[in-house]
N, C-alpha and C. Protein backbone atom coordinates (compact mmCIF):
# COMPACT_ATOMS: atom_id res chain seq x y z
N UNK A 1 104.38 118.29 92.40
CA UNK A 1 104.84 116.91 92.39
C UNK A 1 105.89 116.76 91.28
N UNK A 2 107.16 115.80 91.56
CA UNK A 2 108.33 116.18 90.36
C UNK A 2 107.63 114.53 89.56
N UNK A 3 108.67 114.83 88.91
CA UNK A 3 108.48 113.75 87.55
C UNK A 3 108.92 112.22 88.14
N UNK A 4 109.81 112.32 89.09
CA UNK A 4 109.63 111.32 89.91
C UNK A 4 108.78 110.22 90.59
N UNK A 5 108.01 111.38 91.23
CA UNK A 5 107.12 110.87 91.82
C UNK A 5 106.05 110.65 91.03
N UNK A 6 105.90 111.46 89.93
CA UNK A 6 104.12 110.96 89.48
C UNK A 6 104.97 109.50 88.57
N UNK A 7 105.96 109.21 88.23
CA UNK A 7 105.95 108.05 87.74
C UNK A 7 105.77 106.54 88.71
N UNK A 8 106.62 107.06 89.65
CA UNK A 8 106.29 105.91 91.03
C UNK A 8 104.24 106.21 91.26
N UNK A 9 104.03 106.77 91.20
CA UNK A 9 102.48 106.96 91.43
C UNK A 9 101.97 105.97 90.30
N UNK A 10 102.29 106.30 89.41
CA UNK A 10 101.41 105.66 88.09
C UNK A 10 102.09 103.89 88.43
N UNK A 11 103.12 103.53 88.69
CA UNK A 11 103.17 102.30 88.70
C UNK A 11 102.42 102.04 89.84
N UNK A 12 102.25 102.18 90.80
CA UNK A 12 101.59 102.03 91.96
C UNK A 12 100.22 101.41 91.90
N UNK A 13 99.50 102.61 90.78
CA UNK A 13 98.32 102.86 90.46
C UNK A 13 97.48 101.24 90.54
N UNK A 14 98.13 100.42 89.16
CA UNK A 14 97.72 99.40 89.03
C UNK A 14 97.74 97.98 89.69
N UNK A 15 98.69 98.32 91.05
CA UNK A 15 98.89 97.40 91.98
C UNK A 15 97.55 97.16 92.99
N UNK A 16 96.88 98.04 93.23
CA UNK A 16 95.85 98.77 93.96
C UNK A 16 95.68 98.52 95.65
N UNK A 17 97.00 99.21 95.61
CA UNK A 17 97.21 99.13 97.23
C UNK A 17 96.14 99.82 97.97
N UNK A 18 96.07 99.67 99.05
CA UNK A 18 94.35 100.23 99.91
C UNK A 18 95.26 99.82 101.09
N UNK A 19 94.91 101.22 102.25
CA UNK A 19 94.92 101.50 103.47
C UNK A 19 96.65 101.59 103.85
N UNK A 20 97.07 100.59 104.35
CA UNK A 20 98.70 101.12 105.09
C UNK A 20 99.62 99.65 104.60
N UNK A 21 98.80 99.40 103.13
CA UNK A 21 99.58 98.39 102.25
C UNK A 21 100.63 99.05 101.79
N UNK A 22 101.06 99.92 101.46
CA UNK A 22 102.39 100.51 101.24
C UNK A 22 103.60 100.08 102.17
N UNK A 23 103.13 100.15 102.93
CA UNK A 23 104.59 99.62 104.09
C UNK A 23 105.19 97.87 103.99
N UNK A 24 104.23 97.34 103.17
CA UNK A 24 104.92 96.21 102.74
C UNK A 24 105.85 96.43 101.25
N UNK A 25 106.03 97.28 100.51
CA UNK A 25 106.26 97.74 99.30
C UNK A 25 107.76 98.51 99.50
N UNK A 26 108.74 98.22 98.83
CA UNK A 26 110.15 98.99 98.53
C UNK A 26 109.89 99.31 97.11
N UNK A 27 110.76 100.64 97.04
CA UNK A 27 111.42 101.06 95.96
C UNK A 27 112.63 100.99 95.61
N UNK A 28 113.12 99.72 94.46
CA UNK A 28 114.39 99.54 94.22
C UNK A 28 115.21 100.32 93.17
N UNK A 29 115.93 100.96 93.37
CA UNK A 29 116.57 102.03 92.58
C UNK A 29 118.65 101.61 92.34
N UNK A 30 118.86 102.37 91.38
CA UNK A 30 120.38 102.46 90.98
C UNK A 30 120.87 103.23 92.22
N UNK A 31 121.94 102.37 92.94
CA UNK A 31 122.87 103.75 94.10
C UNK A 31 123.30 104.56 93.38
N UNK A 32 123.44 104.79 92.47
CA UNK A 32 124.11 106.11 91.99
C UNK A 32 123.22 107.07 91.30
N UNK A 33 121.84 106.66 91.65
CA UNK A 33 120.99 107.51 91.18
C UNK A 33 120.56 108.80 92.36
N UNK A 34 120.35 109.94 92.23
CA UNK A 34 119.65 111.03 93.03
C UNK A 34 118.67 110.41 94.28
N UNK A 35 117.95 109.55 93.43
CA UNK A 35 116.94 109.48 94.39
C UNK A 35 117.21 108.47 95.79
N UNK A 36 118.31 107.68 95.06
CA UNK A 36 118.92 106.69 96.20
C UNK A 36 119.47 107.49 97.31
N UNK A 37 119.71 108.23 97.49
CA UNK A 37 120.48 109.16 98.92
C UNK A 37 118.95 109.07 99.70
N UNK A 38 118.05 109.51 99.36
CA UNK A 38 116.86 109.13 100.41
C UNK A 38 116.44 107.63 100.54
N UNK A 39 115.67 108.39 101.61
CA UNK A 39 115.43 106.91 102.60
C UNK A 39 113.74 106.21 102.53
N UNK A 40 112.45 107.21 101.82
CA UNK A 40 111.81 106.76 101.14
C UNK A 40 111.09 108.34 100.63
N UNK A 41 110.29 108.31 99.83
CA UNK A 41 109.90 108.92 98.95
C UNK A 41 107.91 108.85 99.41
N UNK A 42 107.56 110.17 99.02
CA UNK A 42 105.68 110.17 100.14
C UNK A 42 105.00 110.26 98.58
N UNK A 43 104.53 109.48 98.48
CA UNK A 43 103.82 109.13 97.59
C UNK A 43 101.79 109.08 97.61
N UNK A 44 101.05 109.27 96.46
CA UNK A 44 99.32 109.66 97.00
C UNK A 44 99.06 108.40 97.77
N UNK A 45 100.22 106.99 97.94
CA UNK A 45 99.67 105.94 98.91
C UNK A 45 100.40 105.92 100.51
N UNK A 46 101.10 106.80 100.97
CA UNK A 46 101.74 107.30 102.00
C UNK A 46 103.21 107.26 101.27
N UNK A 47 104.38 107.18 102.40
CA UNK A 47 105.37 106.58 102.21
C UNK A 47 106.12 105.49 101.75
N UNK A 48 106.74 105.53 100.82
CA UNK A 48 107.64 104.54 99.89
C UNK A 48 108.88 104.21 100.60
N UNK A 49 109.36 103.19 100.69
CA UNK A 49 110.68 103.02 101.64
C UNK A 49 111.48 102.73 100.06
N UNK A 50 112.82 103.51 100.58
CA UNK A 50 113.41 102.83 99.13
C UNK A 50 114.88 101.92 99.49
N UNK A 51 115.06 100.98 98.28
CA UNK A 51 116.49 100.68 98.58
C UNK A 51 116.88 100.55 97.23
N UNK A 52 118.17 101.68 97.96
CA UNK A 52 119.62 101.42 96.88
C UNK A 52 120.34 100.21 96.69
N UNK A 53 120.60 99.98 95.33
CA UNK A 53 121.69 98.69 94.99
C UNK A 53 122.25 99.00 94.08
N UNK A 54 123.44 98.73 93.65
CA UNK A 54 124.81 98.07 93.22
C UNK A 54 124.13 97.47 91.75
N UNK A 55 123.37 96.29 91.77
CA UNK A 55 123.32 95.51 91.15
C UNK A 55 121.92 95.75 90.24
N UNK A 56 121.42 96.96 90.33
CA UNK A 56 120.66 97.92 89.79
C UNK A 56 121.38 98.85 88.65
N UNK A 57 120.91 98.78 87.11
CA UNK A 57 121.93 99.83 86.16
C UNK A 57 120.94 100.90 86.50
N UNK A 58 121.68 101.92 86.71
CA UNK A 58 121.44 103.12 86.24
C UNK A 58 120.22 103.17 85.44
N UNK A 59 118.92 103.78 85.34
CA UNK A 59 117.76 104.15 84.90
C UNK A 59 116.61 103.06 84.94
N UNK A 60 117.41 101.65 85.72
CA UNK A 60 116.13 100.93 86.08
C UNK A 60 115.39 100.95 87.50
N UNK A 61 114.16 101.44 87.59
CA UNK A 61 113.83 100.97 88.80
C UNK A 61 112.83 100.17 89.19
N UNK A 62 112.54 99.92 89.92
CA UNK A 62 111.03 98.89 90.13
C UNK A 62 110.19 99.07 91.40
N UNK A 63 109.17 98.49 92.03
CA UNK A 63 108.53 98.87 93.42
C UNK A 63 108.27 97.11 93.53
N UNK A 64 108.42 96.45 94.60
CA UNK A 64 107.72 95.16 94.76
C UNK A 64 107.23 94.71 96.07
N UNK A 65 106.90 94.41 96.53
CA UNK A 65 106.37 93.85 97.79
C UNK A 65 106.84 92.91 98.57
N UNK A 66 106.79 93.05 99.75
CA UNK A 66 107.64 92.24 100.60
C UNK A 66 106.93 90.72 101.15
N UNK A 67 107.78 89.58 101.04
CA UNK A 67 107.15 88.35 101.26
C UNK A 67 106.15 88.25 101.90
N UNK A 68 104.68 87.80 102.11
CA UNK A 68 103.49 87.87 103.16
C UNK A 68 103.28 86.26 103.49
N UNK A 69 103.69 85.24 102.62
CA UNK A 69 103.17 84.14 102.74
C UNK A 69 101.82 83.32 102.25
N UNK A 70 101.32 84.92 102.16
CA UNK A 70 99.38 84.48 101.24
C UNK A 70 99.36 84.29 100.49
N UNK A 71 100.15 85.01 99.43
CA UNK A 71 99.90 85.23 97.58
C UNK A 71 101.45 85.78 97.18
N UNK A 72 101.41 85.69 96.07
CA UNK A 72 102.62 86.20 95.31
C UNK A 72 102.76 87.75 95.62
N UNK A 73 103.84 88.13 95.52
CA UNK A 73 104.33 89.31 95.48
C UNK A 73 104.16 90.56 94.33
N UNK A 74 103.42 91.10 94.64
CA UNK A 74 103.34 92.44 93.43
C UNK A 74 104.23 93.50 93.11
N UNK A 75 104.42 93.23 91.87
CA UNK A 75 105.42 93.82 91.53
C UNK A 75 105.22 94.68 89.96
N UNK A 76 106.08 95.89 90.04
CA UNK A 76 105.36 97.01 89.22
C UNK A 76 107.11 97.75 88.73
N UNK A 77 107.49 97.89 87.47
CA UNK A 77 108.27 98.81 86.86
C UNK A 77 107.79 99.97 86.61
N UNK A 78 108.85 100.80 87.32
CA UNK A 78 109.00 102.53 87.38
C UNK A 78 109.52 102.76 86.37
N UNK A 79 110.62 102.22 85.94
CA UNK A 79 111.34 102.94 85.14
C UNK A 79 112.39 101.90 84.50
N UNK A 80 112.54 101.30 83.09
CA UNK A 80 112.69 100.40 82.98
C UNK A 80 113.96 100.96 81.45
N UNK A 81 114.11 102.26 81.30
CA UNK A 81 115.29 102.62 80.99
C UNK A 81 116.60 102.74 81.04
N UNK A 82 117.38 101.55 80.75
CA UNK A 82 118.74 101.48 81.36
C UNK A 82 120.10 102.41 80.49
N UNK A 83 120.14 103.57 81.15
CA UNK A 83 121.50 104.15 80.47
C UNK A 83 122.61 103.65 79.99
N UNK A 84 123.27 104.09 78.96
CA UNK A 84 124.43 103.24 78.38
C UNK A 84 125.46 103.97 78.67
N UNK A 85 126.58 103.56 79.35
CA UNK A 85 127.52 104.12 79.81
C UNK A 85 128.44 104.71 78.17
């Protein structure tokens, strides 16, 4: 497992997704980061869908959940290091 992924794991961790709750969940990442060229990332809760943005610096990323209407949205920082150009 790369260093990647066990960090998206560990934010995950405390969200405590159960069963095929992942598929409501993106990974928002820097486009100009590596990991943005893929399309999601398999993580110990299945598959991570990710999306690249623009409006993302470089070394921040986050995971959050997609609108349901029940409850607020969960939301978890991966990586909250922003590079200085």
């Amino acid at each position: 497992m790369d260093v990647a992924t066990q960090m998206i794991n560990a934010a995950l961790r405390p969200l405590r997704i159960s069963g095929n709750q992942i598929d409501r969940f993106k990974l928002f990442v820097c486009a100009g980061s590596r990991i943005a060229q893929r399309e999601s990332i398999y993580t110990n809760y299945g598959p991570l869908r990710i999306e690249a943005s623009f409006h993302i610096p470089k070394g921040l990323s986050y995971v959050i959940e997609d609108p349901t209407g029940k409850r607020g949205r969960r939301f978890a920082w991966v990586s909250r290091k922003a590079e200085d150009k």
